[in-house]
C-alpha atoms as a PDB file:
ATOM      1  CA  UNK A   1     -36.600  17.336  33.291  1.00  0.00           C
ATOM      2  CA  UNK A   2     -35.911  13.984  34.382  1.00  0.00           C
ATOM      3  CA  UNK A   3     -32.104  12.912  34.553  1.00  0.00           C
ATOM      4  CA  UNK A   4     -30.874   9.472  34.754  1.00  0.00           C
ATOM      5  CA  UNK A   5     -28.199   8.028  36.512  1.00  0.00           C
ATOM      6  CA  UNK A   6     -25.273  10.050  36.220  1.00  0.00           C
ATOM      7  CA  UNK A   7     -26.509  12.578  34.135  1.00  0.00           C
ATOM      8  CA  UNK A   8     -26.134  16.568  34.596  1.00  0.00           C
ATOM      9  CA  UNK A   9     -27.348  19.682  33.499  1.00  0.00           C
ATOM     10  CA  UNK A  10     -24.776  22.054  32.127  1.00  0.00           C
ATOM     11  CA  UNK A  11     -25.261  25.893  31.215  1.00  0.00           C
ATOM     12  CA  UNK A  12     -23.941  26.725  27.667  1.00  0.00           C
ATOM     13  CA  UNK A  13     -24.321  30.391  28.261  1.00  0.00           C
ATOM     14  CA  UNK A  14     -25.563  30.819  25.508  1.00  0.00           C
ATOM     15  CA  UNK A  15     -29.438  32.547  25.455  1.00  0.00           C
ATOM     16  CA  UNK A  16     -29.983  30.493  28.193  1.00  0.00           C
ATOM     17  CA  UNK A  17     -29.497  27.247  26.274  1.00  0.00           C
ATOM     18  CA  UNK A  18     -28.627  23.876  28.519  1.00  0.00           C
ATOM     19  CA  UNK A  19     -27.584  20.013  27.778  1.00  0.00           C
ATOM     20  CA  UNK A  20     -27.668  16.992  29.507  1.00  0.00           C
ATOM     21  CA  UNK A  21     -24.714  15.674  29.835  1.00  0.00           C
ATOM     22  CA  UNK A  22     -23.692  11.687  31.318  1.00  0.00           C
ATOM     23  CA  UNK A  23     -19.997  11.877  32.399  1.00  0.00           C
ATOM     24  CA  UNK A  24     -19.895   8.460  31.971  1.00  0.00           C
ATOM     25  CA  UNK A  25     -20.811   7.790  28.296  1.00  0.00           C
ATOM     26  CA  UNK A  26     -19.696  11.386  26.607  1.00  0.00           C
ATOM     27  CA  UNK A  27     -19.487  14.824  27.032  1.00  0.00           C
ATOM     28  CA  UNK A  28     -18.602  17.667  24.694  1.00  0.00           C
ATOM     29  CA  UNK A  29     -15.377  19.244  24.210  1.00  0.00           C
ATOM     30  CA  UNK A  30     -13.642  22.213  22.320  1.00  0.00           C
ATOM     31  CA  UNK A  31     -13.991  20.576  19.183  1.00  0.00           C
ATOM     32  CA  UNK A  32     -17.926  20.567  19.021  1.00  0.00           C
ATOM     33  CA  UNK A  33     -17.521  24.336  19.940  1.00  0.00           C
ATOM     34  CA  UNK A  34     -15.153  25.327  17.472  1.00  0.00           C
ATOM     35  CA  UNK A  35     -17.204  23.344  15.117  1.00  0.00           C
ATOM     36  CA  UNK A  36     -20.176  25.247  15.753  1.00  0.00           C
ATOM     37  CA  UNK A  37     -18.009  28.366  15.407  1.00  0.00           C
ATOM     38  CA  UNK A  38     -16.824  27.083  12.079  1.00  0.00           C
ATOM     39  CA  UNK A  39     -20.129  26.862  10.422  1.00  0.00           C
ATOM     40  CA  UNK A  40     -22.298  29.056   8.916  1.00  0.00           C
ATOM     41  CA  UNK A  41     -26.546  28.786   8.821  1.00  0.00           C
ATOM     42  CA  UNK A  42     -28.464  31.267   7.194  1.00  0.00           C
ATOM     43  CA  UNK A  43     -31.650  32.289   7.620  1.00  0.00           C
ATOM     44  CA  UNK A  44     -34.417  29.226   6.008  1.00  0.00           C
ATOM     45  CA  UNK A  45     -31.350  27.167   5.900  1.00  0.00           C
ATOM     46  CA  UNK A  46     -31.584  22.952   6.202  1.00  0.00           C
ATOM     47  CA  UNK A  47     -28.750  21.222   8.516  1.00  0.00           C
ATOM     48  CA  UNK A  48     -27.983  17.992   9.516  1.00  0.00           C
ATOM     49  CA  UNK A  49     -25.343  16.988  12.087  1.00  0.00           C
ATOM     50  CA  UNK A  50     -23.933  13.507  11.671  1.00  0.00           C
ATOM     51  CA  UNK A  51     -22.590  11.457  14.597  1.00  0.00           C
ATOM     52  CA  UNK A  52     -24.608  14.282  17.058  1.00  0.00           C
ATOM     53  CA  UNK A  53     -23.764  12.297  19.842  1.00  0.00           C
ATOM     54  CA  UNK A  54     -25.401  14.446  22.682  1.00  0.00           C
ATOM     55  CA  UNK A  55     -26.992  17.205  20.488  1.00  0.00           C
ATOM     56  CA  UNK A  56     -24.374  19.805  21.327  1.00  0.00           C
ATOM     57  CA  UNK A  57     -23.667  20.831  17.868  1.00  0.00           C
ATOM     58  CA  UNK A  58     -27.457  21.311  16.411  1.00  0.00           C
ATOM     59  CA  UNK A  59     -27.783  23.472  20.008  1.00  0.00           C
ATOM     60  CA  UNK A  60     -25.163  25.722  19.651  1.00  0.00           C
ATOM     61  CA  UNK A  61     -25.777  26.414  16.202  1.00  0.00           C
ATOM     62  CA  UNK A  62     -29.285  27.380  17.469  1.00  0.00           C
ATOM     63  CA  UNK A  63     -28.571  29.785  19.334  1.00  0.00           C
ATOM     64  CA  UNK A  64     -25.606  30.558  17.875  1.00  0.00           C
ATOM     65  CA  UNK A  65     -28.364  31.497  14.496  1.00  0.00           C
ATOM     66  CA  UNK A  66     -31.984  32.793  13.660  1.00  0.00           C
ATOM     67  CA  UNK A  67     -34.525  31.239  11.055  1.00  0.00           C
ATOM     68  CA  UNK A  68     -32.378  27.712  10.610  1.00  0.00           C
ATOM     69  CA  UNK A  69     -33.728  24.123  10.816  1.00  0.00           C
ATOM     70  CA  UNK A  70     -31.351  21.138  11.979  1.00  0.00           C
ATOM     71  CA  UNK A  71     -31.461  17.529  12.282  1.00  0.00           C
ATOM     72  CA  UNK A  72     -29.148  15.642  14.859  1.00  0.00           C
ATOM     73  CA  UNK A  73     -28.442  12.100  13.274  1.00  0.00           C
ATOM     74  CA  UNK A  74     -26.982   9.682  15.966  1.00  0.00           C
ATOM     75  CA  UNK A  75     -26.575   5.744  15.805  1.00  0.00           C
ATOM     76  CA  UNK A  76     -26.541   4.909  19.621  1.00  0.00           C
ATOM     77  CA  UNK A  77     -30.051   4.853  21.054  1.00  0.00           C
ATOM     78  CA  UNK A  78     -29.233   6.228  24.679  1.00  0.00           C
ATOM     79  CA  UNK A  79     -27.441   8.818  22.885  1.00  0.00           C
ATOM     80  CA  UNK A  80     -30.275   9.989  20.747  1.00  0.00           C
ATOM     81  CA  UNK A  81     -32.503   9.929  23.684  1.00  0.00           C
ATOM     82  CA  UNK A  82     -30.425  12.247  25.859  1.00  0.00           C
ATOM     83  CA  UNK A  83     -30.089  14.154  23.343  1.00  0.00           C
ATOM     84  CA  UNK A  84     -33.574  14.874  22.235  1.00  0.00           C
ATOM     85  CA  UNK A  85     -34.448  15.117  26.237  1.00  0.00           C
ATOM     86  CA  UNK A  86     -31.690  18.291  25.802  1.00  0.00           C
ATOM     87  CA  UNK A  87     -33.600  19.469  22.833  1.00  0.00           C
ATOM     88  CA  UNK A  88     -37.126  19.506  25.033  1.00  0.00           C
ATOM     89  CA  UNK A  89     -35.623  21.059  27.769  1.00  0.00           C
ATOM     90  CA  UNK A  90     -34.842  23.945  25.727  1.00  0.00           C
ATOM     91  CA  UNK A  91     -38.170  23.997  24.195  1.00  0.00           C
ATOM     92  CA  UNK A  92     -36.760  24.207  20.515  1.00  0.00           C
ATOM     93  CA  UNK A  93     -38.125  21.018  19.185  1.00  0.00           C
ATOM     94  CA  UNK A  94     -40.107  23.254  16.227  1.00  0.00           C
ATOM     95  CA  UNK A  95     -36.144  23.347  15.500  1.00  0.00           C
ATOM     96  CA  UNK A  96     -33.918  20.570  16.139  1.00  0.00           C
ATOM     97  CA  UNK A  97     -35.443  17.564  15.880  1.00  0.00           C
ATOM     98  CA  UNK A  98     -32.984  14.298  17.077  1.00  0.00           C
ATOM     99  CA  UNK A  99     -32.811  11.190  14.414  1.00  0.00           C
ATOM    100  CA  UNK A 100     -31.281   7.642  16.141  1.00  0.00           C
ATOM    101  CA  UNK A 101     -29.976   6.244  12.663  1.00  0.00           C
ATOM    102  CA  UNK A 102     -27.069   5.222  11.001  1.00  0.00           C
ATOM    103  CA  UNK A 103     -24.741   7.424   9.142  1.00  0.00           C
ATOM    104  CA  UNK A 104     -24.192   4.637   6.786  1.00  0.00           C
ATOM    105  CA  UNK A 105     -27.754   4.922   5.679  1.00  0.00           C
ATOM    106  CA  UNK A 106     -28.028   8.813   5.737  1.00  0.00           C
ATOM    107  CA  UNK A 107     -28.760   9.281   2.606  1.00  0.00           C
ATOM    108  CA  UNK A 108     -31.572   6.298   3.032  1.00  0.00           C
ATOM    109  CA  UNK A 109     -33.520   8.003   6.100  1.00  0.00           C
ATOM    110  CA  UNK A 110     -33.289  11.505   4.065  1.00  0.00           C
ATOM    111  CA  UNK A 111     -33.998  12.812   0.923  1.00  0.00           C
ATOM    112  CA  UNK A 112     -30.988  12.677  -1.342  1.00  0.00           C
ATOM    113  CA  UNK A 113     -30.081  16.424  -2.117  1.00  0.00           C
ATOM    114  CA  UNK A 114     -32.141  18.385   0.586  1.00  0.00           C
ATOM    115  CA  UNK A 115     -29.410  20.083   3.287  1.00  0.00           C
ATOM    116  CA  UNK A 116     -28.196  23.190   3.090  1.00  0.00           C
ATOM    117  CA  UNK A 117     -25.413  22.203   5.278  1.00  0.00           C
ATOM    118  CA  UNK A 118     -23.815  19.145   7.013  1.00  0.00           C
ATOM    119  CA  UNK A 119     -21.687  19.573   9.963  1.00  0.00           C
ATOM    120  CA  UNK A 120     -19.969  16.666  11.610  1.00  0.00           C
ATOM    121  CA  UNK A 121     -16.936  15.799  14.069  1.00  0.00           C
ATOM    122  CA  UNK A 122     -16.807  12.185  13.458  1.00  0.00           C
ATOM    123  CA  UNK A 123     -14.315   9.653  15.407  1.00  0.00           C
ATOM    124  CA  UNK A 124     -10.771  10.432  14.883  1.00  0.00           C
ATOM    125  CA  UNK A 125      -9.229   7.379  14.670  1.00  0.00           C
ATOM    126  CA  UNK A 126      -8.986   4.725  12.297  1.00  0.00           C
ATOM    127  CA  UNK A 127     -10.796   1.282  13.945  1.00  0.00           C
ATOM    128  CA  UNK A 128      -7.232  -0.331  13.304  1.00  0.00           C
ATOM    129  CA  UNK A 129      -5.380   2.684  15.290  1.00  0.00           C
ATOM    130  CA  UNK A 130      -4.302   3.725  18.841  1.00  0.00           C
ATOM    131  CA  UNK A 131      -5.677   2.027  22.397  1.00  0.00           C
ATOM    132  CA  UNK A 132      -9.594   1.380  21.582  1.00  0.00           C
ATOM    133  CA  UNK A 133     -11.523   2.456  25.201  1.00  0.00           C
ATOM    134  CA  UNK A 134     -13.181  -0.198  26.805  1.00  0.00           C
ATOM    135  CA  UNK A 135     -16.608   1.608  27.185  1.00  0.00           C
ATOM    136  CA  UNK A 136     -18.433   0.743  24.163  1.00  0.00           C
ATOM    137  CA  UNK A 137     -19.506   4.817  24.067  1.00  0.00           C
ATOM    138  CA  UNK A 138     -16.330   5.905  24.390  1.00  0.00           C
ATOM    139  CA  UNK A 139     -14.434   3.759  21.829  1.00  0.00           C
ATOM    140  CA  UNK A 140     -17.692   4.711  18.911  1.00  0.00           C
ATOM    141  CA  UNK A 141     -16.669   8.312  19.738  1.00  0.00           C
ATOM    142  CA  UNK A 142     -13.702   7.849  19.219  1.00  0.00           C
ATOM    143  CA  UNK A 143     -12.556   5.099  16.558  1.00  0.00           C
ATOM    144  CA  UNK A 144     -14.440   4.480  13.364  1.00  0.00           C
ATOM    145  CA  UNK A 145     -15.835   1.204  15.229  1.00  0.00           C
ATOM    146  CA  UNK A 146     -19.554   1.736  13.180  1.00  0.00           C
ATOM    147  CA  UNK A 147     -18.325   4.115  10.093  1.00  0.00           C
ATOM    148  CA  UNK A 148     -15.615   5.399   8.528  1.00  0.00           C
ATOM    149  CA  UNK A 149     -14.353   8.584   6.924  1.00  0.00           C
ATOM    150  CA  UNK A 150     -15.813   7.144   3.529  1.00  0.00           C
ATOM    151  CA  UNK A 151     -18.995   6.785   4.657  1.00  0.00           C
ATOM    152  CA  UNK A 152     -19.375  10.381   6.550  1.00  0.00           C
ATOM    153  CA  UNK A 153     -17.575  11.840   3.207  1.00  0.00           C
ATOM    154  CA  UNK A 154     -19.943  10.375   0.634  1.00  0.00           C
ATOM    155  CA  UNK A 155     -23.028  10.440   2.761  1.00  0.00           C
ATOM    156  CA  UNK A 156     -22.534  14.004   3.297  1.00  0.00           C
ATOM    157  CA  UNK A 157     -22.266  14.269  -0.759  1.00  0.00           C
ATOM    158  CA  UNK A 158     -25.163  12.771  -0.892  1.00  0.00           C
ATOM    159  CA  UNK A 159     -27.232  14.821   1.624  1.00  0.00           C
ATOM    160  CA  UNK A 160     -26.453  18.230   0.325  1.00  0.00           C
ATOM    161  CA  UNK A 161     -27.933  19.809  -2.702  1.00  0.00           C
ATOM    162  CA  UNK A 162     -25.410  21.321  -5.406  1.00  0.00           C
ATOM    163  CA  UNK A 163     -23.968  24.601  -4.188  1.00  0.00           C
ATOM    164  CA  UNK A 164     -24.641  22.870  -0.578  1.00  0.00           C
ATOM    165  CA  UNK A 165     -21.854  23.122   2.437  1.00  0.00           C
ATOM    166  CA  UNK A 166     -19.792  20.908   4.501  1.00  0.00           C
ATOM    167  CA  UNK A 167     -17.905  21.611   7.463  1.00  0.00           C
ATOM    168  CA  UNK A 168     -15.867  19.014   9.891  1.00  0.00           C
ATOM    169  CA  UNK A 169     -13.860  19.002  12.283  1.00  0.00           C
ATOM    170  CA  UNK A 170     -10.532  15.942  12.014  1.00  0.00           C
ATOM    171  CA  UNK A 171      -7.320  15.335  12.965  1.00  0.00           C
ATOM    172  CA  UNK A 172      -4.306  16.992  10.953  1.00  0.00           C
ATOM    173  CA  UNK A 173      -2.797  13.468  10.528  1.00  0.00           C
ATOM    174  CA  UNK A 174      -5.848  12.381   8.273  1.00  0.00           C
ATOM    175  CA  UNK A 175      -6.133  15.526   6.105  1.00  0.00           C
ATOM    176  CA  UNK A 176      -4.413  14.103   3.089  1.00  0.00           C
ATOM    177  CA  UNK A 177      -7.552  11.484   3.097  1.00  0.00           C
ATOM    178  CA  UNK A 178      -9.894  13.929   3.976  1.00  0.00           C
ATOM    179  CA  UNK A 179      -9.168  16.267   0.743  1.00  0.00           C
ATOM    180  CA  UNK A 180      -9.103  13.132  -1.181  1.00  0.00           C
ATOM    181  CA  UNK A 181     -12.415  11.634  -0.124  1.00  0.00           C
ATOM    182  CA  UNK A 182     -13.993  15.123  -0.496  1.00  0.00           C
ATOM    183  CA  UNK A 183     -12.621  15.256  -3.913  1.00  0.00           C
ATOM    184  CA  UNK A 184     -13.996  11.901  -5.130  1.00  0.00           C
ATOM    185  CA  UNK A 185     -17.663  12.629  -3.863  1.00  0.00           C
ATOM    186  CA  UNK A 186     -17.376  15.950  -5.402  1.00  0.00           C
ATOM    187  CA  UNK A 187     -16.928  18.252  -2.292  1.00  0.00           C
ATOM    188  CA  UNK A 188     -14.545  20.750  -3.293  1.00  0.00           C
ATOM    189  CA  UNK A 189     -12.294  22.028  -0.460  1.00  0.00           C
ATOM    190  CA  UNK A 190     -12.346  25.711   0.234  1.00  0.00           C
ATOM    191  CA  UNK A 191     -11.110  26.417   3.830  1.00  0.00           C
ATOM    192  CA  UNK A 192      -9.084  24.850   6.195  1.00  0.00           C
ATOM    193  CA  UNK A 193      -8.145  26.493   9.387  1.00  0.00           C
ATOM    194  CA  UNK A 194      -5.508  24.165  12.017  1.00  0.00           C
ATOM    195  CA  UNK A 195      -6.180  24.332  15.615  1.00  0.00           C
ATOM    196  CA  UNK A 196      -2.932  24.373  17.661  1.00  0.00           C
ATOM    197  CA  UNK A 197      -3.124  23.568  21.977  1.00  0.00           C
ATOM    198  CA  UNK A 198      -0.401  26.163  21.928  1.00  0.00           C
ATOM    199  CA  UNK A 199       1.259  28.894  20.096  1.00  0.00           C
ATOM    200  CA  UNK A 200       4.031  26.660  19.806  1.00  0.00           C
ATOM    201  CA  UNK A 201       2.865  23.416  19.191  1.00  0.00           C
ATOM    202  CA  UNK A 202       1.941  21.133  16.459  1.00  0.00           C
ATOM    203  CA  UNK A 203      -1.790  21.366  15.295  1.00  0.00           C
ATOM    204  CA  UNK A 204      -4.270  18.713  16.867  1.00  0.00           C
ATOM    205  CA  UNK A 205      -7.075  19.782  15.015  1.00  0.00           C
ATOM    206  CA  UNK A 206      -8.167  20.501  11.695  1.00  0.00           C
ATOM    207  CA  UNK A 207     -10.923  22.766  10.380  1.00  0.00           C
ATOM    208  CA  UNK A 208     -12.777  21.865   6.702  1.00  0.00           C
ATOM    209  CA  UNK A 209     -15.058  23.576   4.791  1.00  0.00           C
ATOM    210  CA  UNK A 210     -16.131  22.278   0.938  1.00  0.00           C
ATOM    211  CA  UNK A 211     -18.903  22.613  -1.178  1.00  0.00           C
ATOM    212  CA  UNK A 212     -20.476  20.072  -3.205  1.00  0.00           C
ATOM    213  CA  UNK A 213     -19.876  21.088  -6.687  1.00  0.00           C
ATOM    214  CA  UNK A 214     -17.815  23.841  -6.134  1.00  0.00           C
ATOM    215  CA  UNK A 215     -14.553  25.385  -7.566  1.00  0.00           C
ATOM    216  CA  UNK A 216     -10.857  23.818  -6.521  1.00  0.00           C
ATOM    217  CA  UNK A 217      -9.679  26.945  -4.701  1.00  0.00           C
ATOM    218  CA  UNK A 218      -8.248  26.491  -1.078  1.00  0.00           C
ATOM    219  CA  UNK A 219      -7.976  29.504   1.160  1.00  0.00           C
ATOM    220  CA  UNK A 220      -5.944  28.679   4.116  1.00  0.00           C
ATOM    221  CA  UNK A 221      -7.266  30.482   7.256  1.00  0.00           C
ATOM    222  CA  UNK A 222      -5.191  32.359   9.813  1.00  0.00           C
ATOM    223  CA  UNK A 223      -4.223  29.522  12.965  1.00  0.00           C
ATOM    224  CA  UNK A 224      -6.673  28.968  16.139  1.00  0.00           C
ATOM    225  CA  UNK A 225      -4.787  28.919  19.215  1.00  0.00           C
ATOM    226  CA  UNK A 226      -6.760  27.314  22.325  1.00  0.00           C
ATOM    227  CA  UNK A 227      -4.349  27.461  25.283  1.00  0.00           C
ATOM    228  CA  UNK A 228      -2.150  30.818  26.447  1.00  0.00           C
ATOM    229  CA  UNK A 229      -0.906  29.208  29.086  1.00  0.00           C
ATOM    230  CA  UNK A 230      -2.407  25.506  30.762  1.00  0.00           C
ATOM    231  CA  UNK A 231      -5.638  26.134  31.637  1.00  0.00           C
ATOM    232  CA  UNK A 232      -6.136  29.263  30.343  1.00  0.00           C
ATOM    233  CA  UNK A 233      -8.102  30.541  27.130  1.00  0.00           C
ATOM    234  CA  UNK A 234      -6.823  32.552  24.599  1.00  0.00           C
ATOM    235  CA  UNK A 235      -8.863  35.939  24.246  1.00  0.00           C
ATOM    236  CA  UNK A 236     -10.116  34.052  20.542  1.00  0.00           C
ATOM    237  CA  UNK A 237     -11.497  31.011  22.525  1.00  0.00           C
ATOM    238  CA  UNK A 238     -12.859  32.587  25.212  1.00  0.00           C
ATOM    239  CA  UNK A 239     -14.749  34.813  22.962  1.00  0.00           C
ATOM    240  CA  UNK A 240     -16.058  31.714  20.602  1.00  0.00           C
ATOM    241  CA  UNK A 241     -17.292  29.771  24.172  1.00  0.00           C
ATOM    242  CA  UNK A 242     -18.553  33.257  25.068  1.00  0.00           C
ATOM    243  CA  UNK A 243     -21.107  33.771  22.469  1.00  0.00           C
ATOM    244  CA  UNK A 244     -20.065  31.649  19.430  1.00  0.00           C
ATOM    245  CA  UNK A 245     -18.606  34.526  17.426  1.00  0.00           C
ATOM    246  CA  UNK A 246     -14.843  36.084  16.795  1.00  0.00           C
END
């Protein structure tokens, strides 16, 4: 497999699976994992990924699951080609297949109504908010420079058949929104699960899990905990990074 400048292979240990990864534009982090973690594919199952960025979610959910079908949708066109480069190199194209689109237009590229699931870990941060990186890759990661949460939210609605599921991973501060956007395009909240750095911390993360159409019950699951100490794993994360399941 050819790399470009700057780019490296990386081992997810998992069934041998690999990404390339360019330290210079993006690479993944715990969030994409715990994502993957998060979300459920059955077997015959239809899932998209919005914002895939390098492929790492469609991947891991891959070999995370048997007898599933995903679709990587990412706006940046160096993005989308690494990505789908990471998809040939693990020879799972009959699988994954890698879209370069806008989320905006989801549901114009794809049949309205024809995912089983939609993941997505979109940018965090309002595109009026915080220190906006100067690399162009960076800051679209990271700030809702080319969509917002209203336009992941409702294209997502739109994607998913009735009965369908949606899982993302945000920020704790943006919840409130979240539950309210899911709630106008008829995604019904029925999980959340925060994600703490430490035992003793504030939560930085923020599982979600809704279904289109569903009932307005909310289970709150137990805390994840990333850190025991800096630098070191709790026995929970190292197991998810081990093999995807807990």
């Amino acid at each position: 497999m050819e790399l470009r400048e700057n780019e490296r292979i990386d081992d997810l240990e998992r069934k041998g699976y690999r990404i390339i990864q360019n330290r210079e534009k993006f690479c993944f982090g715990v969030d994409a994992v715990l994502l993957s973690w998060y979300a459920e594919i059955r077997e015959g199952e239809k899932a998209i990924d919005l914002g895939t960025g390098n492929g790492i979610v469609p991947l891991l959910l891959d070999a995370r699951y048997d007898g599933g079908s995903y679709v990587g949708l990412e706006i940046q066109e160096d993005m989308a080609e690494m990505a789908g480069r990471s998809v040939q190199l693990n020879e799972v194209e009959s699988r994954i297949r890698i879209v370069q689109g806008d989320i905006k237009e989801a549901s114009k590229l794809f049949n309205k109504g024809t995912f089983d699931v939609v993941t997505t870990n979109p940018p965090y941060m309002a595109a009026d908010t915080g220190l906006k990186n100067p690399d162009q890759a960076k800051a679209i990661a990271r700030h809702e420079v080319l969509c917002s949460l209203d336009d992941v939210v409702r294209e997502s609605a739109l994607l998913l058949h009735p009965g369908g599921r949606f899982y993302m991973i945000h920020r704790p501060s943006r919840l409130t929104e979240i539950l309210q956007k899911m709630k106008e395009y008829k995604l019904a909240p029925s999980r959340i699960c925060m994600v703490h750095p430490y035992a003793d911390k504030d939560a930085t993360m923020v599982l979600v899990y809704g279904k289109k159409g569903g009932r307005d019950i909310l289970k709150i699951d137990p805390p994840v905990v990333v850190y025991e100490n800096p630098g070191v794993y709790t026995p929970m994360i190292a197991e998810i990074y081990g093999d995807g399941r807990h």
